[in-house]
PDB file of N, CA and C in Angstrom:
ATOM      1  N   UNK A   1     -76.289  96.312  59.423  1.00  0.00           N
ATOM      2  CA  UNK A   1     -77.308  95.294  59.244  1.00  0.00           C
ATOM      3  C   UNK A   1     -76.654  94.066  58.604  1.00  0.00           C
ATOM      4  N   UNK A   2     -76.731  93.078  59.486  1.00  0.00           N
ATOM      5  CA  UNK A   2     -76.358  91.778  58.560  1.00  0.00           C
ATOM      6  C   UNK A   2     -76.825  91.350  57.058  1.00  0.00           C
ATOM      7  N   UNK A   3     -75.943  90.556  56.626  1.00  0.00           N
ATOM      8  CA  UNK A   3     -76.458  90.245  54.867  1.00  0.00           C
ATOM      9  C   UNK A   3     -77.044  89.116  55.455  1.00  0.00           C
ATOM     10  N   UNK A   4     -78.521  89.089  54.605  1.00  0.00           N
ATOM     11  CA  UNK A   4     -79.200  88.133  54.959  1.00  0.00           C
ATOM     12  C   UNK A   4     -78.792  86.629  54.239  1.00  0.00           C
ATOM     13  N   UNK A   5     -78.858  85.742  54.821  1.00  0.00           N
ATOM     14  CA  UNK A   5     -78.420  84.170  53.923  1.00  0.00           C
ATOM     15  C   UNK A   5     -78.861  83.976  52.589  1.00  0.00           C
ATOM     16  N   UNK A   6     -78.323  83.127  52.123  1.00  0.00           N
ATOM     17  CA  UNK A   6     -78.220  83.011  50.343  1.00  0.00           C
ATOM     18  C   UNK A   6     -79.590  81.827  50.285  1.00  0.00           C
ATOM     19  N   UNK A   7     -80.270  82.348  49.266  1.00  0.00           N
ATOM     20  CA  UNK A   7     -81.035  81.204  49.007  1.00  0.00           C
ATOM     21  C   UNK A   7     -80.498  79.782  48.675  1.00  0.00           C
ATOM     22  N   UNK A   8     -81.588  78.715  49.101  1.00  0.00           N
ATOM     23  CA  UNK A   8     -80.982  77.534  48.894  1.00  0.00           C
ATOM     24  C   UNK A   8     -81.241  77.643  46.773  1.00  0.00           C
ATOM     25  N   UNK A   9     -79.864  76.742  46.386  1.00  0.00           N
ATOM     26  CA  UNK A   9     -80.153  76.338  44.778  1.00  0.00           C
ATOM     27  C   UNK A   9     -81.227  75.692  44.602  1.00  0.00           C
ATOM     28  N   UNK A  10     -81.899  75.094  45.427  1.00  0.00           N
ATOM     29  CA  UNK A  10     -83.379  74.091  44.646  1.00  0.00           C
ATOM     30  C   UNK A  10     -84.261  75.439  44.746  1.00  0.00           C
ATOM     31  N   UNK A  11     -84.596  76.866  45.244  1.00  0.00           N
ATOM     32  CA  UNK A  11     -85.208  77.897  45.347  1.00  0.00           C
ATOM     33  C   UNK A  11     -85.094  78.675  44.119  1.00  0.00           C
ATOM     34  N   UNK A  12     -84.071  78.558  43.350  1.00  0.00           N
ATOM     35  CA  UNK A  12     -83.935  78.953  41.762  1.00  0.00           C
ATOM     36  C   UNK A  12     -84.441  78.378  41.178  1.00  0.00           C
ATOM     37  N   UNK A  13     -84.132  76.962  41.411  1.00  0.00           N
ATOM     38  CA  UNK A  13     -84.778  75.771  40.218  1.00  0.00           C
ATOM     39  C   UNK A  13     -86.401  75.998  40.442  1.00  0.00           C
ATOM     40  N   UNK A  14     -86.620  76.403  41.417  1.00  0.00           N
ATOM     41  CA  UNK A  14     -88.629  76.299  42.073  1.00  0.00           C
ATOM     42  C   UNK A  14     -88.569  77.436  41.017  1.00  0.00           C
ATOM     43  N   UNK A  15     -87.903  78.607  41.098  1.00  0.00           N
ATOM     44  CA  UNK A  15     -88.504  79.902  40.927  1.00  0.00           C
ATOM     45  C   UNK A  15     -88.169  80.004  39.049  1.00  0.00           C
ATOM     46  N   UNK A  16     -87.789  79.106  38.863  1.00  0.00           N
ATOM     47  CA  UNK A  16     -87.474  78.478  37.219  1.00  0.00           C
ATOM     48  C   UNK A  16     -88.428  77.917  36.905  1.00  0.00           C
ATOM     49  N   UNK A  17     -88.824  76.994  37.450  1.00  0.00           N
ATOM     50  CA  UNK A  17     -89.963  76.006  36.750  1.00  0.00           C
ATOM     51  C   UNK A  17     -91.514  76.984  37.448  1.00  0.00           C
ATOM     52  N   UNK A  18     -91.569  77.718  38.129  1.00  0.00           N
ATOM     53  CA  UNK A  18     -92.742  78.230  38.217  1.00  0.00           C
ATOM     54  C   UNK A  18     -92.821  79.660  37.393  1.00  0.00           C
ATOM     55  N   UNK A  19     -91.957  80.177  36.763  1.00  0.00           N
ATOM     56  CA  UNK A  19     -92.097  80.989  35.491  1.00  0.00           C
ATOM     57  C   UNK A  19     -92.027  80.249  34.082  1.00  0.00           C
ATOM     58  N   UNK A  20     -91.937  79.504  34.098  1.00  0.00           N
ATOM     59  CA  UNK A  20     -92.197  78.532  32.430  1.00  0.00           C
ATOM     60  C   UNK A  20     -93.124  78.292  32.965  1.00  0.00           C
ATOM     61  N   UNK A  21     -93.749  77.679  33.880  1.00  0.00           N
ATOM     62  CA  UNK A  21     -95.369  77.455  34.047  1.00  0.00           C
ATOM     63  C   UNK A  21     -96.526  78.700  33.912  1.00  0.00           C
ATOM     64  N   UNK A  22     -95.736  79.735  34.681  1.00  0.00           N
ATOM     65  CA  UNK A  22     -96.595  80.601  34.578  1.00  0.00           C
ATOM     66  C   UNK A  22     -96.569  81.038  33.052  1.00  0.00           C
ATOM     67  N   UNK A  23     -95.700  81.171  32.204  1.00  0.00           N
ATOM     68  CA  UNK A  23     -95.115  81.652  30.773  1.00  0.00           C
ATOM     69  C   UNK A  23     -96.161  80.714  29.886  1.00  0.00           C
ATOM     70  N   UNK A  24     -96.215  79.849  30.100  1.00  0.00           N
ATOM     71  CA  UNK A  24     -97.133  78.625  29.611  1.00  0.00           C
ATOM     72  C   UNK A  24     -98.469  78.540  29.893  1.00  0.00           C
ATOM     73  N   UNK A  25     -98.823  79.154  30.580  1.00  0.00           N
ATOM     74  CA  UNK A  25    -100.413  79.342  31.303  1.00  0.00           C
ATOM     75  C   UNK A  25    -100.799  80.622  30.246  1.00  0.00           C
ATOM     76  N   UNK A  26    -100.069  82.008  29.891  1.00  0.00           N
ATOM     77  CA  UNK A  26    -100.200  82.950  29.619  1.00  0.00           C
ATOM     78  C   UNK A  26    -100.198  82.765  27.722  1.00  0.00           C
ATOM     79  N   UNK A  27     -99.520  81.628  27.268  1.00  0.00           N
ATOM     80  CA  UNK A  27     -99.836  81.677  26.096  1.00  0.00           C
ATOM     81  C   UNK A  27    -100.275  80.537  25.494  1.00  0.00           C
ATOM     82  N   UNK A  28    -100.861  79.580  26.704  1.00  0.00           N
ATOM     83  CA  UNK A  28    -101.911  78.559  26.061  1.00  0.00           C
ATOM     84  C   UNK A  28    -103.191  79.388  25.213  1.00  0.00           C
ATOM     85  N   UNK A  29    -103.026  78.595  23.973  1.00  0.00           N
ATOM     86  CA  UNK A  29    -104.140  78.880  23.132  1.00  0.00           C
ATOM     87  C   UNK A  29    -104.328  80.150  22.609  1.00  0.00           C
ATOM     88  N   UNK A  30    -103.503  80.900  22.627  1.00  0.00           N
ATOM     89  CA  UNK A  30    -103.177  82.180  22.172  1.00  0.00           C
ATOM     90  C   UNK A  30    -102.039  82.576  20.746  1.00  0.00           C
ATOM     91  N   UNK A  31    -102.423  82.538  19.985  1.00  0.00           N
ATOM     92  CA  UNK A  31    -101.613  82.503  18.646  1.00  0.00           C
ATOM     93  C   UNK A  31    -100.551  84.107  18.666  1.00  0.00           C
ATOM     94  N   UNK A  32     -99.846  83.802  17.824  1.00  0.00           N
ATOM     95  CA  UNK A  32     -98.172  84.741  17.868  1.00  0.00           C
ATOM     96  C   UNK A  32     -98.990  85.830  17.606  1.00  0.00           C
ATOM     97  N   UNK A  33     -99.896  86.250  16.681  1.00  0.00           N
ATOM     98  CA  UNK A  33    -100.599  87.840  16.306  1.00  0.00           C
ATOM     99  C   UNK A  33    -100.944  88.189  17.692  1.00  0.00           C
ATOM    100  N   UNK A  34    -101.681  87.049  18.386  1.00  0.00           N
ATOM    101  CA  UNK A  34    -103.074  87.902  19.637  1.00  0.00           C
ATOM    102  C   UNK A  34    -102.068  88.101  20.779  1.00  0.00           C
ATOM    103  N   UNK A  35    -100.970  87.704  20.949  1.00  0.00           N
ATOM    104  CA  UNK A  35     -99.991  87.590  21.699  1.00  0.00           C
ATOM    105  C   UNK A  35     -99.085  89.114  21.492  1.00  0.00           C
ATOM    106  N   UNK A  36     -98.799  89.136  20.345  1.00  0.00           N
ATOM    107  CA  UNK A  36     -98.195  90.221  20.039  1.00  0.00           C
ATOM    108  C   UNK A  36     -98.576  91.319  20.130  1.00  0.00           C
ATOM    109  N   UNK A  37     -99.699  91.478  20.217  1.00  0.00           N
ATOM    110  CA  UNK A  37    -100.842  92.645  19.953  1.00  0.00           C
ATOM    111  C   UNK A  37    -101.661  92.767  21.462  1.00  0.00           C
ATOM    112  N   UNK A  38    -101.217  92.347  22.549  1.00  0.00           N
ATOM    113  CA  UNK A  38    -101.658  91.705  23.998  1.00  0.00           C
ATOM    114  C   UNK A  38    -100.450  92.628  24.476  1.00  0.00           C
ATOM    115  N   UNK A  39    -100.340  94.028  25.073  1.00  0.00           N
ATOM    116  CA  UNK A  39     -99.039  94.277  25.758  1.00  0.00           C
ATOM    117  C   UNK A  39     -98.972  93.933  27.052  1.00  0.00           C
ATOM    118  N   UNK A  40    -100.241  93.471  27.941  1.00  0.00           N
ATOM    119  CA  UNK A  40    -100.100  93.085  29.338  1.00  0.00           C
ATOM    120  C   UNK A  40     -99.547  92.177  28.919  1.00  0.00           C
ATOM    121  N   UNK A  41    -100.378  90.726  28.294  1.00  0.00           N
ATOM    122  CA  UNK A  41     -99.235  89.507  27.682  1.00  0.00           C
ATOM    123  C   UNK A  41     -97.884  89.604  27.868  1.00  0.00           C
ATOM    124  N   UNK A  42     -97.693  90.368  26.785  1.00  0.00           N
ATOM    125  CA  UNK A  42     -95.864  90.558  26.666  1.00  0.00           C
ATOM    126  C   UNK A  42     -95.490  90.956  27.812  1.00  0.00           C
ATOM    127  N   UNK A  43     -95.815  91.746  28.418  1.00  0.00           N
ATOM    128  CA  UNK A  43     -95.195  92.390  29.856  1.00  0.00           C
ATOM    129  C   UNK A  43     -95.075  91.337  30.881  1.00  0.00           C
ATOM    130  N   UNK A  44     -96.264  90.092  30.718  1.00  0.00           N
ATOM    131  CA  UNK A  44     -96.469  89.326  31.513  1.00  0.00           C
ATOM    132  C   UNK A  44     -95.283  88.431  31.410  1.00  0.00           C
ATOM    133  N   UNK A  45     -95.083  87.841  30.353  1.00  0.00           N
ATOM    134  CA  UNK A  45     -93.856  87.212  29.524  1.00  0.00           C
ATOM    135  C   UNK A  45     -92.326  87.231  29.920  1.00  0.00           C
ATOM    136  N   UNK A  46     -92.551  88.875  29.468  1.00  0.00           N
ATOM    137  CA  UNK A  46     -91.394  89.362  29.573  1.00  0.00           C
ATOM    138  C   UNK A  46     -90.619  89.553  30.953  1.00  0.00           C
ATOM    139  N   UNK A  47     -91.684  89.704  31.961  1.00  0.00           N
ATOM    140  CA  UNK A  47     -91.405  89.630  33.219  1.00  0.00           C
ATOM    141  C   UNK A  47     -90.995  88.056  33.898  1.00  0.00           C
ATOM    142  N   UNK A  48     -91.604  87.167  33.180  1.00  0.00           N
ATOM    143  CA  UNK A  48     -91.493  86.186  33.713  1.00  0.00           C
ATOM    144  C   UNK A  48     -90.098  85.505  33.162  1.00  0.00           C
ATOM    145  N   UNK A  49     -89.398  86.109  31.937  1.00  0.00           N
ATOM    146  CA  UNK A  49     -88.466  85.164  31.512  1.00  0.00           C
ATOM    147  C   UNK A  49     -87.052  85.970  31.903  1.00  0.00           C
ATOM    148  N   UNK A  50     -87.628  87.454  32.323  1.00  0.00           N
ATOM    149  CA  UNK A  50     -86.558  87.992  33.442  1.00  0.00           C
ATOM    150  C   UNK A  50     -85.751  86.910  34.526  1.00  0.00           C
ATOM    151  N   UNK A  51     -87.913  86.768  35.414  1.00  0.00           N
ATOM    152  CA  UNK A  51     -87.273  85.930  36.560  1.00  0.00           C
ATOM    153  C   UNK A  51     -86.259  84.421  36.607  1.00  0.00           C
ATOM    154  N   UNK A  52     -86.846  84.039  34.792  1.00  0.00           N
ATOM    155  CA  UNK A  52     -86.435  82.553  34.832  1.00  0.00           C
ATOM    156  C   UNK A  52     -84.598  83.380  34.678  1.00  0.00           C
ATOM    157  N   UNK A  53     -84.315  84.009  33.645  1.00  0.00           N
ATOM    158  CA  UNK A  53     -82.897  84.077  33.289  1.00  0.00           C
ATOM    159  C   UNK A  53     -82.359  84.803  34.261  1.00  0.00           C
ATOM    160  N   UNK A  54     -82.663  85.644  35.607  1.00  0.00           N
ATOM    161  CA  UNK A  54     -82.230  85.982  36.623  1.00  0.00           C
ATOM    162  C   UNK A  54     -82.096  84.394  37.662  1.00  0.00           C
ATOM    163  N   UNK A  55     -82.885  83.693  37.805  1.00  0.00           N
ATOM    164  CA  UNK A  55     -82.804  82.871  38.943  1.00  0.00           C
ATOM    165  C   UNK A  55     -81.531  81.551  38.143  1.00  0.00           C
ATOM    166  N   UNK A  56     -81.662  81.461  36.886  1.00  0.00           N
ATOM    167  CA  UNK A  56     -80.484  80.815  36.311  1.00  0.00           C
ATOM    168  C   UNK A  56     -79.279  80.978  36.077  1.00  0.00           C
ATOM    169  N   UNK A  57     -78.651  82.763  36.191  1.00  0.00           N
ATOM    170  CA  UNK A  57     -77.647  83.297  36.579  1.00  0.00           C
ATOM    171  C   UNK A  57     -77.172  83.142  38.017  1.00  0.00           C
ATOM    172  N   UNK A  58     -78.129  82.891  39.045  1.00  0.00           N
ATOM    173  CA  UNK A  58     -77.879  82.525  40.117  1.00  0.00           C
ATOM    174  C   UNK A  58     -77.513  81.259  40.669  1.00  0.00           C
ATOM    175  N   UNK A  59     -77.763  80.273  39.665  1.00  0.00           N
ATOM    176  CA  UNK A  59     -77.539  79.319  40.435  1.00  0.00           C
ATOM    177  C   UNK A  59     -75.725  78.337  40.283  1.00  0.00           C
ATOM    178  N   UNK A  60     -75.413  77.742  40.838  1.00  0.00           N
ATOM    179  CA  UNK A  60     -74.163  77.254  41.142  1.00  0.00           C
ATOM    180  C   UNK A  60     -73.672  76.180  39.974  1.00  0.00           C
ATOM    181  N   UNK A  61     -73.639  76.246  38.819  1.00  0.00           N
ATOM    182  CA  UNK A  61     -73.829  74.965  38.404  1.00  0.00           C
ATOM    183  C   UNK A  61     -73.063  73.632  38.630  1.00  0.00           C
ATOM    184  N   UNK A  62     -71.767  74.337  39.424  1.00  0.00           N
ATOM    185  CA  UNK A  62     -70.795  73.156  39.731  1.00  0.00           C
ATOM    186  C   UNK A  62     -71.230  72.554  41.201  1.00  0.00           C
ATOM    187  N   UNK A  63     -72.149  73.364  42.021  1.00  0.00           N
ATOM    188  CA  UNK A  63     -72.555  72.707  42.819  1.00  0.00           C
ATOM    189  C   UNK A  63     -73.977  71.240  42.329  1.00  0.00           C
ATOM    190  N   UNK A  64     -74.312  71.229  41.275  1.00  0.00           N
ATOM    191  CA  UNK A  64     -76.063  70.124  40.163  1.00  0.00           C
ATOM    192  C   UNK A  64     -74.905  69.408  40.399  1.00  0.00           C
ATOM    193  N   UNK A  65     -75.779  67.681  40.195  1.00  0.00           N
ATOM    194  CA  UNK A  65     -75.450  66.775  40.401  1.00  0.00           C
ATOM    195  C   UNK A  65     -75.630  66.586  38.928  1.00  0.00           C
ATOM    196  N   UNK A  66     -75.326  65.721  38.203  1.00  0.00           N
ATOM    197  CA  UNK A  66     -75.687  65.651  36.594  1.00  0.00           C
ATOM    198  C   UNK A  66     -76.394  64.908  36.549  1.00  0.00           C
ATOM    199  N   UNK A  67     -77.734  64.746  35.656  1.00  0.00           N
ATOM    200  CA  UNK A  67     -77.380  65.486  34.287  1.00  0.00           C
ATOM    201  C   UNK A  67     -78.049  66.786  34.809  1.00  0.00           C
ATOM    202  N   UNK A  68     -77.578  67.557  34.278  1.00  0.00           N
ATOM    203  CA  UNK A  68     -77.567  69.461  34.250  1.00  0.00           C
ATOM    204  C   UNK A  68     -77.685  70.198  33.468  1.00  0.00           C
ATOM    205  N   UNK A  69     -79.129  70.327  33.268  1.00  0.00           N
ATOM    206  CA  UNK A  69     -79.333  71.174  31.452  1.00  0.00           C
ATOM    207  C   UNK A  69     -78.037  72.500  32.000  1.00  0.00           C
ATOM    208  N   UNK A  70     -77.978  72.525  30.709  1.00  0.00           N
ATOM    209  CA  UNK A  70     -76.642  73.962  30.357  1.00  0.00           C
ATOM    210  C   UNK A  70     -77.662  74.687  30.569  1.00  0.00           C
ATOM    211  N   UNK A  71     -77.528  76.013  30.957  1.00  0.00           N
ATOM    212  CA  UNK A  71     -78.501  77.011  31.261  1.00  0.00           C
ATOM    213  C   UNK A  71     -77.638  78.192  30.451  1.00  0.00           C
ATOM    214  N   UNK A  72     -78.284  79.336  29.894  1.00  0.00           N
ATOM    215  CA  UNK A  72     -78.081  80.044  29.126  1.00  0.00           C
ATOM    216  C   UNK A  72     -77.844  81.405  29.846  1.00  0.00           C
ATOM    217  N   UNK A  73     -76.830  81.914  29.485  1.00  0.00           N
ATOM    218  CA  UNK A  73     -76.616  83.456  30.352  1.00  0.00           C
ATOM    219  C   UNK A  73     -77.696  84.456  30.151  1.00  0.00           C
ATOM    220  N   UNK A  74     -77.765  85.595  30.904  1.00  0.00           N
ATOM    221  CA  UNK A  74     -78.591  86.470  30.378  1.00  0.00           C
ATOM    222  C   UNK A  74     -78.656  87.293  29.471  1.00  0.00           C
ATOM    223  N   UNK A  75     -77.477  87.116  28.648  1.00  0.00           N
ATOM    224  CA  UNK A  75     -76.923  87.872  27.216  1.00  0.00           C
ATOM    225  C   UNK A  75     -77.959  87.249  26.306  1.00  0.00           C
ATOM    226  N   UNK A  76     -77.319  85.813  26.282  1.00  0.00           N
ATOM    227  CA  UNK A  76     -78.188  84.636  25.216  1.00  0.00           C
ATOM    228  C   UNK A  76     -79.766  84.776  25.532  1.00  0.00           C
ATOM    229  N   UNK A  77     -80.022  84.977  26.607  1.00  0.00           N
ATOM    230  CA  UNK A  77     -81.771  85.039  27.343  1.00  0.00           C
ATOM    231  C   UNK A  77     -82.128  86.186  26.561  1.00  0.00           C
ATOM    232  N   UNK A  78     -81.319  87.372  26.230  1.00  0.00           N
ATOM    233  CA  UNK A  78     -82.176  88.666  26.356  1.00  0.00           C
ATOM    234  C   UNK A  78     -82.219  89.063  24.387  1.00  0.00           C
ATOM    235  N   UNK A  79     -81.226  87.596  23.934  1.00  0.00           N
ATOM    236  CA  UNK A  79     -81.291  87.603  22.210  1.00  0.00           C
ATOM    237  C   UNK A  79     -82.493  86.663  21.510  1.00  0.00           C
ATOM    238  N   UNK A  80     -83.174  86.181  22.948  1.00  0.00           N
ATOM    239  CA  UNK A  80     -83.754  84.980  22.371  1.00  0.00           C
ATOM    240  C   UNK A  80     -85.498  85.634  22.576  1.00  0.00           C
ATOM    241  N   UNK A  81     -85.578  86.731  23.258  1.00  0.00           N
ATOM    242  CA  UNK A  81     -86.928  87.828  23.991  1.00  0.00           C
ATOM    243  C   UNK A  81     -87.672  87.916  22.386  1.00  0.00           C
ATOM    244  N   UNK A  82     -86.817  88.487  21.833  1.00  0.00           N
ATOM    245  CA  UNK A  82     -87.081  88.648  20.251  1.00  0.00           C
ATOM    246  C   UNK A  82     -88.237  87.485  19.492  1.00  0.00           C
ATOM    247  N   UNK A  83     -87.860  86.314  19.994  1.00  0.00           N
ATOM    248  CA  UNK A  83     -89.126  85.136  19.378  1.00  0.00           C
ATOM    249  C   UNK A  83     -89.288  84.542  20.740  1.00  0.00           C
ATOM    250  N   UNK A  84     -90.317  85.270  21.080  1.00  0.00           N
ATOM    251  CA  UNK A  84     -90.830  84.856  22.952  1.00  0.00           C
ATOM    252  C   UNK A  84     -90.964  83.367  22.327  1.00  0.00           C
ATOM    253  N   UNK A  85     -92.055  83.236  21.146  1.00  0.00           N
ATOM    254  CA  UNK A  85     -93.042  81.734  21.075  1.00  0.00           C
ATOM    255  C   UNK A  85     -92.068  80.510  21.425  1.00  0.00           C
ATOM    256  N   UNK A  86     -90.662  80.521  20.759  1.00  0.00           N
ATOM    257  CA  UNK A  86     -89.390  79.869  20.795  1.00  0.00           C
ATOM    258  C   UNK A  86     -89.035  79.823  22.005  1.00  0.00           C
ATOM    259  N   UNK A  87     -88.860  80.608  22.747  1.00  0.00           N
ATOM    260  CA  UNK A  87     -87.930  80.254  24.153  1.00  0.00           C
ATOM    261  C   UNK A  87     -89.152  79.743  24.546  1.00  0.00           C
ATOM    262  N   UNK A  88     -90.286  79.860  25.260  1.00  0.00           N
ATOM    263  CA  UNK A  88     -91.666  79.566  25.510  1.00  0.00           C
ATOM    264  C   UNK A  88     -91.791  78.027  25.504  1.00  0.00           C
ATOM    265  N   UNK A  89     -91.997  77.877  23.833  1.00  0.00           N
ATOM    266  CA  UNK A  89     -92.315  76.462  23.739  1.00  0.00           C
ATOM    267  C   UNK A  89     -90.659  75.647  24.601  1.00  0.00           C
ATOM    268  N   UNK A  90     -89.403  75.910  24.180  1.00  0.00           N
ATOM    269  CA  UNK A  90     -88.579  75.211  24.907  1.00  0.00           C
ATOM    270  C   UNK A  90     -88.715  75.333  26.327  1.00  0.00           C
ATOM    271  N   UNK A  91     -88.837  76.225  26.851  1.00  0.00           N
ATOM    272  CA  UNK A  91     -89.389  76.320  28.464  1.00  0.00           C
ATOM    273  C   UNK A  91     -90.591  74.983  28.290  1.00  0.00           C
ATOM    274  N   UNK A  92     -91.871  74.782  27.802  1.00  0.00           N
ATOM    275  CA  UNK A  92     -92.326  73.931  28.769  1.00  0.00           C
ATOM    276  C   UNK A  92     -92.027  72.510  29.012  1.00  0.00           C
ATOM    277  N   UNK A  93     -90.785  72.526  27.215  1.00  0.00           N
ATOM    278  CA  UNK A  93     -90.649  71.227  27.418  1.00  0.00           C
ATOM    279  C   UNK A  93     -89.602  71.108  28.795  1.00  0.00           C
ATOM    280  N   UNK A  94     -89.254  71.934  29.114  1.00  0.00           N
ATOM    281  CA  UNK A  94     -88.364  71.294  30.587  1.00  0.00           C
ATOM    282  C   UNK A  94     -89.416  71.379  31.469  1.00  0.00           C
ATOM    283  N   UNK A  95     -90.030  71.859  31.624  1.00  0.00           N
ATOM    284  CA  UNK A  95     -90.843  72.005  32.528  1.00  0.00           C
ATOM    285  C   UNK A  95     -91.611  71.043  32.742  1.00  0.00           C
ATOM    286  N   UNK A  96     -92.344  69.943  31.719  1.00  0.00           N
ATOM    287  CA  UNK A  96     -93.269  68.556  32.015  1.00  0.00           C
ATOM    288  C   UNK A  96     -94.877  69.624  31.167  1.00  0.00           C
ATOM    289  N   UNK A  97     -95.572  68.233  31.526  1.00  0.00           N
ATOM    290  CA  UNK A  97     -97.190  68.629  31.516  1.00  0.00           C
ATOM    291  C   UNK A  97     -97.713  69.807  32.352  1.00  0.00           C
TER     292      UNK A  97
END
């Protein structure tokens, strides 16, 4: 069976900015206790900052044109799970309104 073709890099960046959105939808207006104490929440979260630090391991960075946020490995991603609210709030600021 053939290997199927490589996603295009703007398909990471989509699948990046639509998990900080979704990550951001899930803890609007929701304080660190009700969040914490929410395990679909966290699961929801946690799943989603998988996809972001999986689709950012994937992407090429010497192929970005600059400027090029530094993107963080999945080592640094999986030390930072620990204070979701922190990676969270920095996710939407890349992300916009």
């Amino acid at each position: 069976m053939p290997k199927p073709a490589p996603k295009p890099q703007v398909a990471y960046l989509h699948d990046m900015l639509e998990a900080a959105r979704l990550i951001r939808g899930y803890l609007k207006g929701v304080t660190f206790e009700e969040f914490w104490h929410n395990n679909e929440n966290r699961d929801a979260v946690a799943l989603r900052l998988s996809v972001l630090g999986e689709s950012a391991h994937k992407i090429d960075k010497k192929k970005l044109k600059p400027p090029c946020p530094q993107f963080r490995s999945r080592v640094s991603l999986a030390c930072v799970i620990g204070s979701p609210m922190t990676m969270v709030l920095s996710i939407s600021r890349l992300s916009g309104p």
